[in-house]
C-alpha atoms as a PDB file:
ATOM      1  CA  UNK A   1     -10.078  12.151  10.398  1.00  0.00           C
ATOM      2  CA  UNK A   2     -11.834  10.292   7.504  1.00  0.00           C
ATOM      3  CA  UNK A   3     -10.825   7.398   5.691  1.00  0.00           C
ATOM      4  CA  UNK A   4      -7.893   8.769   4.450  1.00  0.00           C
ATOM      5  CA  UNK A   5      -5.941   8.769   7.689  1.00  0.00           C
ATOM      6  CA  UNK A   6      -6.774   4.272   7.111  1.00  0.00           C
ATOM      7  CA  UNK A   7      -5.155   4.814   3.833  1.00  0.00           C
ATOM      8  CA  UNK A   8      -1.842   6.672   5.362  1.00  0.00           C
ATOM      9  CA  UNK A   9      -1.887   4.071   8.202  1.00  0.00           C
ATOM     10  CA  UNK A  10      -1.635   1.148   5.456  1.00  0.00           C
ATOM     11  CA  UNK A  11       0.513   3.241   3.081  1.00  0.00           C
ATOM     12  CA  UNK A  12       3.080   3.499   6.047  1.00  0.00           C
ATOM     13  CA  UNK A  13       2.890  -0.274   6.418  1.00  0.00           C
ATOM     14  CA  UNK A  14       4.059  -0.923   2.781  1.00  0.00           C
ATOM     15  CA  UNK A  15       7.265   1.507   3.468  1.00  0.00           C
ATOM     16  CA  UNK A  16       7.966  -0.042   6.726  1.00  0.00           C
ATOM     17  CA  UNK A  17       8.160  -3.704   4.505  1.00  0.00           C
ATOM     18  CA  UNK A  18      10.039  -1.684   2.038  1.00  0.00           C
ATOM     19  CA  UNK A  19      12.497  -0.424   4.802  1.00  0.00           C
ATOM     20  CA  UNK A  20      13.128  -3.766   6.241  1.00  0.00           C
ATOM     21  CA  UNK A  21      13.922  -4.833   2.818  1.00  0.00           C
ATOM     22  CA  UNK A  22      11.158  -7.288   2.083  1.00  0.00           C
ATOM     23  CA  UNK A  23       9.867  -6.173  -0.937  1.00  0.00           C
ATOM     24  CA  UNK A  24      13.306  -8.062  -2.008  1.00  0.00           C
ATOM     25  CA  UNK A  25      11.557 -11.238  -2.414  1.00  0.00           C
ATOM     26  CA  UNK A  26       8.069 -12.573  -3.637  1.00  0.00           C
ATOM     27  CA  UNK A  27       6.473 -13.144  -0.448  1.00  0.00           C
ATOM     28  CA  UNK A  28       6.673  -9.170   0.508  1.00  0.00           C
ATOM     29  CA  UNK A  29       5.498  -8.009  -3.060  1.00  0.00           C
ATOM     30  CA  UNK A  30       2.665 -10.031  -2.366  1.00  0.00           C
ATOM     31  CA  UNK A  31       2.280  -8.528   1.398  1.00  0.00           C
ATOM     32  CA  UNK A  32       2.693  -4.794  -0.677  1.00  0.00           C
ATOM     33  CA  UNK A  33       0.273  -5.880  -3.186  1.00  0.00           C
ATOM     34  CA  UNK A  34      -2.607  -7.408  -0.195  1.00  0.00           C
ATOM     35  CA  UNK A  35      -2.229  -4.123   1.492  1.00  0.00           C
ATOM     36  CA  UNK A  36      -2.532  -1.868  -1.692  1.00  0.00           C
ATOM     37  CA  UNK A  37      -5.505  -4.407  -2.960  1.00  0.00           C
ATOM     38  CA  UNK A  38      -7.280  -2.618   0.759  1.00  0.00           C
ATOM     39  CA  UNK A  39      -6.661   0.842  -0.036  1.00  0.00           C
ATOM     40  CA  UNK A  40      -9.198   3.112  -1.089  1.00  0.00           C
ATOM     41  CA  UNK A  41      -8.782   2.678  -4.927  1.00  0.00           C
ATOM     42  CA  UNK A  42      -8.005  -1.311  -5.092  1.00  0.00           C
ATOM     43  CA  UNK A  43      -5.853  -2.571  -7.674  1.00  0.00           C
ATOM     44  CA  UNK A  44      -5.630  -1.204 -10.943  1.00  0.00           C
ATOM     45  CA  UNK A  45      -6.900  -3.922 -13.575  1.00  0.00           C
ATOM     46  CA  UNK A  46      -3.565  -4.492 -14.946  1.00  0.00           C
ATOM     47  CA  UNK A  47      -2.810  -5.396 -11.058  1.00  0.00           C
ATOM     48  CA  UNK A  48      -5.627  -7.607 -10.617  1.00  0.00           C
ATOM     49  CA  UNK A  49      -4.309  -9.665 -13.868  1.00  0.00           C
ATOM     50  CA  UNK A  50      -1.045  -9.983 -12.697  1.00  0.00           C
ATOM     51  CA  UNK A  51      -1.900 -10.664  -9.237  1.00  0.00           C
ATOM     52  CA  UNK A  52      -5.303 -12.764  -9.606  1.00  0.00           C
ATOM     53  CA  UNK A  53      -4.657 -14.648  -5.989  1.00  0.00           C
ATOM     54  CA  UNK A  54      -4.345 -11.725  -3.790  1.00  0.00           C
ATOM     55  CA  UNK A  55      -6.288 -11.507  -0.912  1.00  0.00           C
ATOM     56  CA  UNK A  56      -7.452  -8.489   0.619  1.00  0.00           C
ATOM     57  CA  UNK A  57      -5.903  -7.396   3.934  1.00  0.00           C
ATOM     58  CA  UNK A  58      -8.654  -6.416   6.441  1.00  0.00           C
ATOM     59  CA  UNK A  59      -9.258  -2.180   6.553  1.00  0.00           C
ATOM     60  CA  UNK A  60      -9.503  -0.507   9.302  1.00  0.00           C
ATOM     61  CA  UNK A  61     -12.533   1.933   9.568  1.00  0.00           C
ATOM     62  CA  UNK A  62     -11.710   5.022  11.390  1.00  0.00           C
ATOM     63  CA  UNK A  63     -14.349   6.468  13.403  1.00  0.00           C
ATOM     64  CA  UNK A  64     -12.076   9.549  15.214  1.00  0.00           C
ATOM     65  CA  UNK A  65     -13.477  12.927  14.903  1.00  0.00           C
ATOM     66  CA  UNK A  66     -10.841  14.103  17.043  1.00  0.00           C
ATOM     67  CA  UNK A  67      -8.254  16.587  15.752  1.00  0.00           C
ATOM     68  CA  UNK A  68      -5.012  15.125  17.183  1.00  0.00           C
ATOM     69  CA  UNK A  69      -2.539  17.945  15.435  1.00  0.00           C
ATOM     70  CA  UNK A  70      -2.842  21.770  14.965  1.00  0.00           C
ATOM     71  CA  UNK A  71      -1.884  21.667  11.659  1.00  0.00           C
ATOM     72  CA  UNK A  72      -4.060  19.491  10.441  1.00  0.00           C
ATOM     73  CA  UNK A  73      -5.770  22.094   8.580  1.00  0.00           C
ATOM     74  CA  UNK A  74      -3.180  23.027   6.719  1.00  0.00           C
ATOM     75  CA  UNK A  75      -1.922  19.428   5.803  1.00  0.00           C
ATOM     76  CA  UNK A  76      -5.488  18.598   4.962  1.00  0.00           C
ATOM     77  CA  UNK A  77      -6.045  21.877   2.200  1.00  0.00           C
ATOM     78  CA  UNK A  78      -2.342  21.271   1.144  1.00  0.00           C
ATOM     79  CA  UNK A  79      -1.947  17.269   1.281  1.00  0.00           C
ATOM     80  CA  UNK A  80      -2.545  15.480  -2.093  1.00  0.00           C
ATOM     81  CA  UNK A  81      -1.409  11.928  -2.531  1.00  0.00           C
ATOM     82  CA  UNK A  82      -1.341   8.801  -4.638  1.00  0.00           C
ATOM     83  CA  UNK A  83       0.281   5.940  -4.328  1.00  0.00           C
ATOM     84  CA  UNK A  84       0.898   3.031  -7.012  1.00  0.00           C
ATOM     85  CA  UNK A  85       2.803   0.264  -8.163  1.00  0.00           C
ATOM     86  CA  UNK A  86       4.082   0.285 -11.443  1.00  0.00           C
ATOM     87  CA  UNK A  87       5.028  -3.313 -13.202  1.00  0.00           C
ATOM     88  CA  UNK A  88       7.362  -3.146 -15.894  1.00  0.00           C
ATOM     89  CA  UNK A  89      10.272  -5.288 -17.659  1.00  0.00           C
ATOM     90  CA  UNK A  90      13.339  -6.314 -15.302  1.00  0.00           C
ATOM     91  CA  UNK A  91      16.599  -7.986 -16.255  1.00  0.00           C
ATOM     92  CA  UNK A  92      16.154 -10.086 -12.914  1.00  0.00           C
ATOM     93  CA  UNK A  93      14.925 -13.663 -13.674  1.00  0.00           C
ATOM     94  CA  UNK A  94      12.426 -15.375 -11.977  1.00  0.00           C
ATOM     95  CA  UNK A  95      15.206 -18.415 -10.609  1.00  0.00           C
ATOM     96  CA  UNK A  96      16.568 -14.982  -8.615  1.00  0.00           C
ATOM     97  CA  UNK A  97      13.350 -14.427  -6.681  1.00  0.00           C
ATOM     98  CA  UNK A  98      12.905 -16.370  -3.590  1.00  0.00           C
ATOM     99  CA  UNK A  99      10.021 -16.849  -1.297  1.00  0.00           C
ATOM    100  CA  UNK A 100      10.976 -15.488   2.156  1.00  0.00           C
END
């Protein structure tokens, strides 16, 4: 119901990329990192260093008041989430990576 539920929506975008494996090659980390840049909290500074060309993908503003589930309630007191991307040292080099 608030701006959350836009979050979710582009959260499960990222794992659908993920699922269909395209977070294999540079062109879907930078179509993970585009949609994360539009989430609520934007891109960590570290991100925004290592990522200085990323362009936002357009948010969706959700104006439903409608409860669609009867256990929303319960997700909503229970439900906590986060969601990042952590960069660290691989032992893949950079010849490896290909644009897709």
């Amino acid at each position: 119901m608030t701006q959350k539920k836009t979050d979710f929506d582009i959260f499960k975008s990222i794992i659908d990329l993920i699922n269909k494996r395209e977070h294999l090659c540079l062109n879907g980390i930078y179509k993970i990192i585009s949609l994360k840049a539009s989430m609520n909290k934007g891109l960590s500074e570290k991100l925004k260093k290592a990522f200085p060309t990323i362009t936002l993908t357009k948010r969706q503003i959700n104006y439903s008041q409608e409860i669609t589930d009867p256990q929303w309630l319960t997700g909503f007191v229970d439900g906590e989430g986060c969601f990042y991307i952590k960069i660290g040292k691989t032992t893949m080099k950079k010849k490896n990576l290909k644009f897709c």
